[in-house]
Protein backbone atom coordinates (compact mmCIF):
# COMPACT_ATOMS: atom_id res chain seq x y z
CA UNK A 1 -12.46 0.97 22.91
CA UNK A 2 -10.39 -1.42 20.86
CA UNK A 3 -6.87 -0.41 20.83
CA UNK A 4 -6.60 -0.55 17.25
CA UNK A 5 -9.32 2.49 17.21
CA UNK A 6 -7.22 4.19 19.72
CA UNK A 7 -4.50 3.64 17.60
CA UNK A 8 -5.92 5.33 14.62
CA UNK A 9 -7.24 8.61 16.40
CA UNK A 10 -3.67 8.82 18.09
CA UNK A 11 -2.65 8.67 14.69
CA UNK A 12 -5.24 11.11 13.35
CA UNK A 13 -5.02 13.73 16.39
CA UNK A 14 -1.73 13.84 16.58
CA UNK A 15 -1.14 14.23 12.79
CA UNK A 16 -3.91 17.15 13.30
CA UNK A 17 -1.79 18.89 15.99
CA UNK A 18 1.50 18.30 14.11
CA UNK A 19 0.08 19.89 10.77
CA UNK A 20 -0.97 22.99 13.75
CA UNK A 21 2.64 23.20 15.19
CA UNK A 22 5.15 22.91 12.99
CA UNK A 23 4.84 26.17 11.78
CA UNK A 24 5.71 27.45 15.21
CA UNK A 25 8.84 25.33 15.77
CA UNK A 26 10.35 25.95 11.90
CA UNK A 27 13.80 27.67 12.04
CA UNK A 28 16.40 28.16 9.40
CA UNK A 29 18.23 25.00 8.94
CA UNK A 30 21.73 24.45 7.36
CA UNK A 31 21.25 21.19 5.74
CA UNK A 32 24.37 19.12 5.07
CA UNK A 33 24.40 15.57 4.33
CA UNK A 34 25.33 14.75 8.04
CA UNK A 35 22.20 16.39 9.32
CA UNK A 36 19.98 14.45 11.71
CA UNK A 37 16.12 13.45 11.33
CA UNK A 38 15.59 16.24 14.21
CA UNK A 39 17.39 19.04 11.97
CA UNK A 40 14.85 18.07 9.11
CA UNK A 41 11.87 18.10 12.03
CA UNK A 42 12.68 21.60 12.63
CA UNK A 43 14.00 22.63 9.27
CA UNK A 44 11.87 25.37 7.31
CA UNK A 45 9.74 23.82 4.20
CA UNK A 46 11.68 25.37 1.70
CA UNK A 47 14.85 24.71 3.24
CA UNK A 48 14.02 20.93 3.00
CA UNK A 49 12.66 21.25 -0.92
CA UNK A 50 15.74 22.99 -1.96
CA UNK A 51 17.85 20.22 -0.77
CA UNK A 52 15.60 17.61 -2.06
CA UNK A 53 15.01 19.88 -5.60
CA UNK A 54 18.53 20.53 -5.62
CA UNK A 55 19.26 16.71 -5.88
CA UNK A 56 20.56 15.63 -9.71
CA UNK A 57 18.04 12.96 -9.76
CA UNK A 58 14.05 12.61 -11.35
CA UNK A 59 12.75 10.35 -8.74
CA UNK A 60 10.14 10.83 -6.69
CA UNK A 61 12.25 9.44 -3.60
CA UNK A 62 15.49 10.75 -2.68
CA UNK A 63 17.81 10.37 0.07
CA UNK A 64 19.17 14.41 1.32
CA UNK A 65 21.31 13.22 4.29
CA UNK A 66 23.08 10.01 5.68
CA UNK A 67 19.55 8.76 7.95
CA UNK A 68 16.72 10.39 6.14
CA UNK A 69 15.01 10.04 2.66
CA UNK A 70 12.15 12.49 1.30
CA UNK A 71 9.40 11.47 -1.20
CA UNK A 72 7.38 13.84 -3.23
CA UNK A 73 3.50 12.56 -2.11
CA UNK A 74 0.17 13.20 -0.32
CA UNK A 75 -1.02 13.12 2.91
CA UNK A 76 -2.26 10.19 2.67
CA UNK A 77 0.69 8.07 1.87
CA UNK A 78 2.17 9.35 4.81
CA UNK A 79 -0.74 8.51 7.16
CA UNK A 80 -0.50 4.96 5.75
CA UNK A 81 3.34 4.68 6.21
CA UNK A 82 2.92 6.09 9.86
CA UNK A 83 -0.19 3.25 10.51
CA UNK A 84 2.25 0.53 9.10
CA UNK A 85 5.14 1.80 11.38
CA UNK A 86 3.21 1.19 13.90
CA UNK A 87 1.59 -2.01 13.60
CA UNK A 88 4.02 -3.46 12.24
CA UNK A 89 8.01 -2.30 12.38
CA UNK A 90 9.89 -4.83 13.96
CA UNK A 91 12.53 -7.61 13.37
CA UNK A 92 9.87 -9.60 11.52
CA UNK A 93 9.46 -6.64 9.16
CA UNK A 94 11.29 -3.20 9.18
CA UNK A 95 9.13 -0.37 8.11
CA UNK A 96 10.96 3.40 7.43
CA UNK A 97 9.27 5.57 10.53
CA UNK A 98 7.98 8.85 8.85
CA UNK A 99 8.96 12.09 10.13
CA UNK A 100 6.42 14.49 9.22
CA UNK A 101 5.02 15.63 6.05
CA UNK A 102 4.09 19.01 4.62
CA UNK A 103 2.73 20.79 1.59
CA UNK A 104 4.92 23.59 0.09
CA UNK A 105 3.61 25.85 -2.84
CA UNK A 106 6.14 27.10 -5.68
CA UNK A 107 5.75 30.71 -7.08
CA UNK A 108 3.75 29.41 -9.99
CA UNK A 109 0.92 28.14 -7.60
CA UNK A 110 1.75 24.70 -7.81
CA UNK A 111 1.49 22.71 -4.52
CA UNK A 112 3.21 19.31 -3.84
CA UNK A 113 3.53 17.26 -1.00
CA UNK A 114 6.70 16.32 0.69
CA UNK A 115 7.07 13.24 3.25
CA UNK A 116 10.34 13.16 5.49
CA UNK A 117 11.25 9.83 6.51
CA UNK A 118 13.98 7.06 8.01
CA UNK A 119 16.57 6.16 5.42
CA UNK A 120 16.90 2.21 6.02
CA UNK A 121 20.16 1.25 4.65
CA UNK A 122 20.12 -1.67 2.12
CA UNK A 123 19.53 -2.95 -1.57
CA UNK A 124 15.74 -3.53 -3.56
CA UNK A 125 15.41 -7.29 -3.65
CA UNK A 126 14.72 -6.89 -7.21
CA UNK A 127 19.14 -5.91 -7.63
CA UNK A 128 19.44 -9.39 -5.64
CA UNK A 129 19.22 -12.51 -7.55
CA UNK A 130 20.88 -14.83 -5.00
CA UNK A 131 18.08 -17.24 -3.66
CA UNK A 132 19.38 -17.16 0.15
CA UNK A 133 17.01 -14.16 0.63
CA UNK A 134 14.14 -16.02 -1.03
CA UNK A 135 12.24 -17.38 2.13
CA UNK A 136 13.25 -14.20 4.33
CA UNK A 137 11.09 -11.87 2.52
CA UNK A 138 8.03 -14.64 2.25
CA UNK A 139 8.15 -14.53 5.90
CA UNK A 140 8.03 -11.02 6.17
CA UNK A 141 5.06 -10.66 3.92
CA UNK A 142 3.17 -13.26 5.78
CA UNK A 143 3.73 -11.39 8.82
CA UNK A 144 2.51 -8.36 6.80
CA UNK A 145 -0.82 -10.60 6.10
CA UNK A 146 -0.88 -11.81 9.66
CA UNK A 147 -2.26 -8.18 10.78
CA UNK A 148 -6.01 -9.14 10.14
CA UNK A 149 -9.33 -7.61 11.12
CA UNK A 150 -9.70 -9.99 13.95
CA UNK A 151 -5.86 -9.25 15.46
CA UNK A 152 -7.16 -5.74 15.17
CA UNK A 153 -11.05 -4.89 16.00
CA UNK A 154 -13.98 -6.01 14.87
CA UNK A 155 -15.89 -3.84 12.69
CA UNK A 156 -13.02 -2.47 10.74
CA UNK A 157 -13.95 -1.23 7.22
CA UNK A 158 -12.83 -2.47 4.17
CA UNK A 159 -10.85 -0.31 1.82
CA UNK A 160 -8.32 2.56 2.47
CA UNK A 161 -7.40 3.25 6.57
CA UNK A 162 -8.58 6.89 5.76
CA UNK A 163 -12.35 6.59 5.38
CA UNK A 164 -11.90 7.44 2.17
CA UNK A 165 -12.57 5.84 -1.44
CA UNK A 166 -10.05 3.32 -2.04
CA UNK A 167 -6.98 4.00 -4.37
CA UNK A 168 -5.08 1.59 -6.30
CA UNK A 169 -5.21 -2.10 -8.00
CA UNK A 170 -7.86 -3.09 -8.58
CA UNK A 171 -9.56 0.40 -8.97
CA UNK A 172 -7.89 2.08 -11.48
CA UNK A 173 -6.75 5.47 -11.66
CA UNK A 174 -10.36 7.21 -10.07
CA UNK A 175 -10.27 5.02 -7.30
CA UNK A 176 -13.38 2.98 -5.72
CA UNK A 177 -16.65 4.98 -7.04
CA UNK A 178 -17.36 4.76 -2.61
CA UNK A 179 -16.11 4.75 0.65
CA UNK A 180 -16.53 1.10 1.44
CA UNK A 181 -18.23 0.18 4.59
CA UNK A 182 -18.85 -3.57 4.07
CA UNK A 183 -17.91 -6.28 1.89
CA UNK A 184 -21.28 -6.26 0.28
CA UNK A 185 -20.31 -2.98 -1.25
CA UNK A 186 -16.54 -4.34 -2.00
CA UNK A 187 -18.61 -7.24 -3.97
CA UNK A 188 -20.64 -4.83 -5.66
CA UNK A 189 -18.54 -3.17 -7.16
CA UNK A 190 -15.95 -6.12 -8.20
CA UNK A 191 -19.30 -7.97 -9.47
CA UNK A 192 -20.24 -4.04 -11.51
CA UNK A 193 -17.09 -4.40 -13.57
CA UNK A 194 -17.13 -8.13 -14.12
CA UNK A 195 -20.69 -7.91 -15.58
CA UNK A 196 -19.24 -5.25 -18.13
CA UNK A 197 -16.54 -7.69 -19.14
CA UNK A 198 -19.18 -10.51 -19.22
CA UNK A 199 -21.46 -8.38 -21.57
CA UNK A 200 -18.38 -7.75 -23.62
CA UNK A 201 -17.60 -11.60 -24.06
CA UNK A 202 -21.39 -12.95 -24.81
CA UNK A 203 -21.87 -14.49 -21.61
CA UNK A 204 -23.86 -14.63 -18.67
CA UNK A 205 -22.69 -12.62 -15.78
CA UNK A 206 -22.71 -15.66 -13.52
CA UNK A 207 -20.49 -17.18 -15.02
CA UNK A 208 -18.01 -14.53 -13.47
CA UNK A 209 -19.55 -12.80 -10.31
CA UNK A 210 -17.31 -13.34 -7.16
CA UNK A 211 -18.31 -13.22 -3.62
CA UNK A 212 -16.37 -11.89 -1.00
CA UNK A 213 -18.90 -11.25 1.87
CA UNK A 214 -18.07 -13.74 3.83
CA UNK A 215 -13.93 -13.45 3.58
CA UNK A 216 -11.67 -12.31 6.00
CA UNK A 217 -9.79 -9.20 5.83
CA UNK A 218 -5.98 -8.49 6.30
CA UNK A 219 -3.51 -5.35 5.66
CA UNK A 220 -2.55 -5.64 2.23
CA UNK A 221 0.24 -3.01 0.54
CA UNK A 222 -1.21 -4.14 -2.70
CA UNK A 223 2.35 -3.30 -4.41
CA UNK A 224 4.91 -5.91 -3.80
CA UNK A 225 7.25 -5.60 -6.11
CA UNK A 226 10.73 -6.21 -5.38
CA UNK A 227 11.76 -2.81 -5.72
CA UNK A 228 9.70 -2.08 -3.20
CA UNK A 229 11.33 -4.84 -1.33
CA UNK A 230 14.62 -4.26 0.37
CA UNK A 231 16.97 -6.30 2.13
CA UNK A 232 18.87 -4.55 4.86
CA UNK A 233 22.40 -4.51 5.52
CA UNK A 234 21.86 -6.77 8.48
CA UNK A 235 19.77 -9.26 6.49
CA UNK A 236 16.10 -8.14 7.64
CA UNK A 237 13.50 -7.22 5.33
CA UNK A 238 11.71 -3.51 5.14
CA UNK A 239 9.21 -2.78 2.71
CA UNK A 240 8.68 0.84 1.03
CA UNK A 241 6.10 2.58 -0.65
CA UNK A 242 3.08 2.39 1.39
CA UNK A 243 0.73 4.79 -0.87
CA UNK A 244 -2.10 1.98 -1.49
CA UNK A 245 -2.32 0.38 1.90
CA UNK A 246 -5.62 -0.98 2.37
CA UNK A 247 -7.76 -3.73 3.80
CA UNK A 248 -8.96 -6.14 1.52
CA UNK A 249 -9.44 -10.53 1.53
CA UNK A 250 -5.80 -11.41 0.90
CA UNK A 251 -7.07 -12.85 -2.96
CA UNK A 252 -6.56 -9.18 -3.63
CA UNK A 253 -3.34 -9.09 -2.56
CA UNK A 254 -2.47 -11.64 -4.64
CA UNK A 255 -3.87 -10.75 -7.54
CA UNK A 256 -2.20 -7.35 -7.65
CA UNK A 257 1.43 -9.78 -6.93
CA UNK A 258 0.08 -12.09 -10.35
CA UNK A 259 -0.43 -8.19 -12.28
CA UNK A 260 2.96 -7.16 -11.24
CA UNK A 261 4.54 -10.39 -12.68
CA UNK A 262 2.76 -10.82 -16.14
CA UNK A 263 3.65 -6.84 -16.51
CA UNK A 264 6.95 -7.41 -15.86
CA UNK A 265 7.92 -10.91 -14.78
CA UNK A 266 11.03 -11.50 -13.01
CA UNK A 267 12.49 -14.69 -10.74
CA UNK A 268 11.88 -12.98 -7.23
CA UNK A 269 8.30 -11.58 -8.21
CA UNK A 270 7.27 -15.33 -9.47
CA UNK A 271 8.65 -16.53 -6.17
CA UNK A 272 6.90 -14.24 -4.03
CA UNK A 273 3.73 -15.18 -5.72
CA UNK A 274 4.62 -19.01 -5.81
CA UNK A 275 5.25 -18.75 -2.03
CA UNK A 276 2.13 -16.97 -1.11
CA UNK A 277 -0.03 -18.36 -3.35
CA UNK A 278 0.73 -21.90 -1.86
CA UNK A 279 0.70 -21.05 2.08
CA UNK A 280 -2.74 -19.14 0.89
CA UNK A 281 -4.31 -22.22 -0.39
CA UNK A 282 -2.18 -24.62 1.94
CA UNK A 283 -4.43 -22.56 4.81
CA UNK A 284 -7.51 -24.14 3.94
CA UNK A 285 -7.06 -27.38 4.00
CA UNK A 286 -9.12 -27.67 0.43
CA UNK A 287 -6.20 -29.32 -1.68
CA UNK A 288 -6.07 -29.12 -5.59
CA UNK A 289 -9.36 -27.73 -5.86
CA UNK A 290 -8.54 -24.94 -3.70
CA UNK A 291 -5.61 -23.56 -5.35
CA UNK A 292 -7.58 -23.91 -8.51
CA UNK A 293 -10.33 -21.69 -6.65
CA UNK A 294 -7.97 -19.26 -5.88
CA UNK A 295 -5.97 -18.49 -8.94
CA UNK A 296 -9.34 -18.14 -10.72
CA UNK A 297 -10.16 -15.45 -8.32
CA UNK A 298 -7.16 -13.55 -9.23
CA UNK A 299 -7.80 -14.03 -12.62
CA UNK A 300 -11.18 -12.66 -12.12
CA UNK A 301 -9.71 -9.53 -10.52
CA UNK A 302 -7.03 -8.66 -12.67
CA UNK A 303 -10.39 -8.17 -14.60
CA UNK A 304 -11.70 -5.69 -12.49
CA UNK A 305 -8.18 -3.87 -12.88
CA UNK A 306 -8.64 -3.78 -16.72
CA UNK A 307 -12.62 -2.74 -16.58
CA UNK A 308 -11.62 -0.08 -13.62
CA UNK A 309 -8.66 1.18 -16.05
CA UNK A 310 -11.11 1.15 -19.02
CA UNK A 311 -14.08 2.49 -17.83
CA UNK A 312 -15.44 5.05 -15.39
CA UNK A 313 -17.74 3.58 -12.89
CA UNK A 314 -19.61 6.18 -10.96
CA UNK A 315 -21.50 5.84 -7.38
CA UNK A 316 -24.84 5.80 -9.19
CA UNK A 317 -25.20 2.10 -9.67
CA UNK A 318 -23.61 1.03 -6.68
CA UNK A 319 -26.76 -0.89 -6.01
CA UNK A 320 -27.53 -2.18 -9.32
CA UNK A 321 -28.97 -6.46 -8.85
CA UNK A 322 -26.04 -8.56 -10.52
């Protein structure tokens, strides 16, 4: 068995017997700002959401102690953060390791998720306008983009890590209508949305269609913004929020990185894109006409965003001919 596939059902047993024990190990807590990662392992659930609800702040992400952070989220986000710790936390890239993660229901019924991680001490590159970090962080994105299907095991699905639909650009708020199994279906349903859009302009669908059958696929985080970018204290580079971790051909990637910076363009988000845009087309050896390829791919999936955020595209007509 490919170690990557051991990987995952480590990851997917062990989150299984963790969900099973915790419960059993949960003791009252006092939780001070010196506390350790191992006081919040063992700390009761409501313990741990009254020091995170007790925070004066609205984010989602808080820090409650001088080495650990705790984020409002779903399972799934955590399961992602724990697969990127894994393949890939080191001095190339620093991911946060996740602690655990629980569900905790209030007295009015409502249930929210709560992920306990590694506070990773350091500023969002987005507060950082000095250029020196500039080629750092392009380096540790193209290590990021470096974890491909092939590095991994063949076989490997496209789409979320959780065999389920995919979430995030460029899928709008439902998701993918499927879980993805090949990149026939990934096609598909890019080539569904682009033929709405092409109906909507007068013009043949051909003129648009994309295919991505025969593209490799790497681990994409498909939400590189600098905030989510942070520069350590000791110069390294982490990167945060791993909620729509996914694998996809790195034009989609990309394209999410060219969404983030006409929605709100900034100097580090244009170099970021710059960077990886040119080692991207640099890669295949096609020149001019390659980097002219490629930005009209993104431009043809910021379409799907649009049509995915417009419209609701059900499972039905998965296998409509384009």
């Amino acid at each position: 068995m490919a170690w990557h596939r051991v990987a995952l059902a480590v990851l997917t047993t062990t989150a299984s017997v963790t969900k099973l024990l915790w419960p059993l190990r949960r003791r009252p807590v006092q939780l001070t700002w010196e506390s350790s990662p191992a006081d919040f392992l063992v700390a009761r659930d409501e313990d741990v959401v009254n020091v995170f609800e007790g925070l004066e702040s609205n984010q989602r992400t808080r820090r409650v102690s001088e080495t650990v952070m705790v984020k409002r989220c779903d399972y799934r986000e955590y399961c992602n953060l724990e697969f990127a710790w894994k393949m890939l936390n080191g001095c190339e890239l620093r991911v946060p390791k996740p602690f655990r993660h629980f569900e905790y229901s209030d007295g009015a019924g409502f249930t929210t998720g709560y992920l306990i991680m590694e506070y990773l001490s350091g500023q969002p590159w987005e507060h950082l306008n000095d250029p020196c970090y500039d080629d750092a962080v392009i380096r540790a994105i193209r290590h990021l983009h470096r974890i491909d299907v092939q590095t991994i095991a063949r076989g490997l699905n496209p789409g979320s890590i959780d065999n389920k639909p995919a979430d995030g650009f460029p899928w709008g708020e439902n998701g993918s209508e499927i879980v993805f199994t090949s990149m026939e279906q990934v096609t598909q349903s890019v080539n569904k949305r682009l033929q709405t859009y092409a109906r909507g302009q007068k013009a043949p669908a051909s003129q648009y269609m994309i295919d991505f059958t025969k593209k490799s696929l790497v681990l994409c985080h498909l939400d590189l913004a600098p905030r989510n970018i942070l520069i350590l204290d000791d110069g390294s580079v982490a990167l945060i929020d791993w909620e729509t971790l996914a694998f996809y051909p790195i034009e989609f990637e990309l394209a999410c990185i060219s969404k983030l910076q006409y929605d709100n363009p900034t100097r580090q988000q244009k170099v970021l894109l710059d960077g990886l845009v040119s080692h991207s087309a640099a890669a295949t050896d096609g020149g001019k006409d390659d980097m002219e390829a490629l930005k009209e791919t993104m431009k043809r999936l910021r379409i799907v965003d649009r049509q995915s955020i417009r419209y609701h595209y059900g499972e039905e007509s998965i296998d409509d001919e384009y």
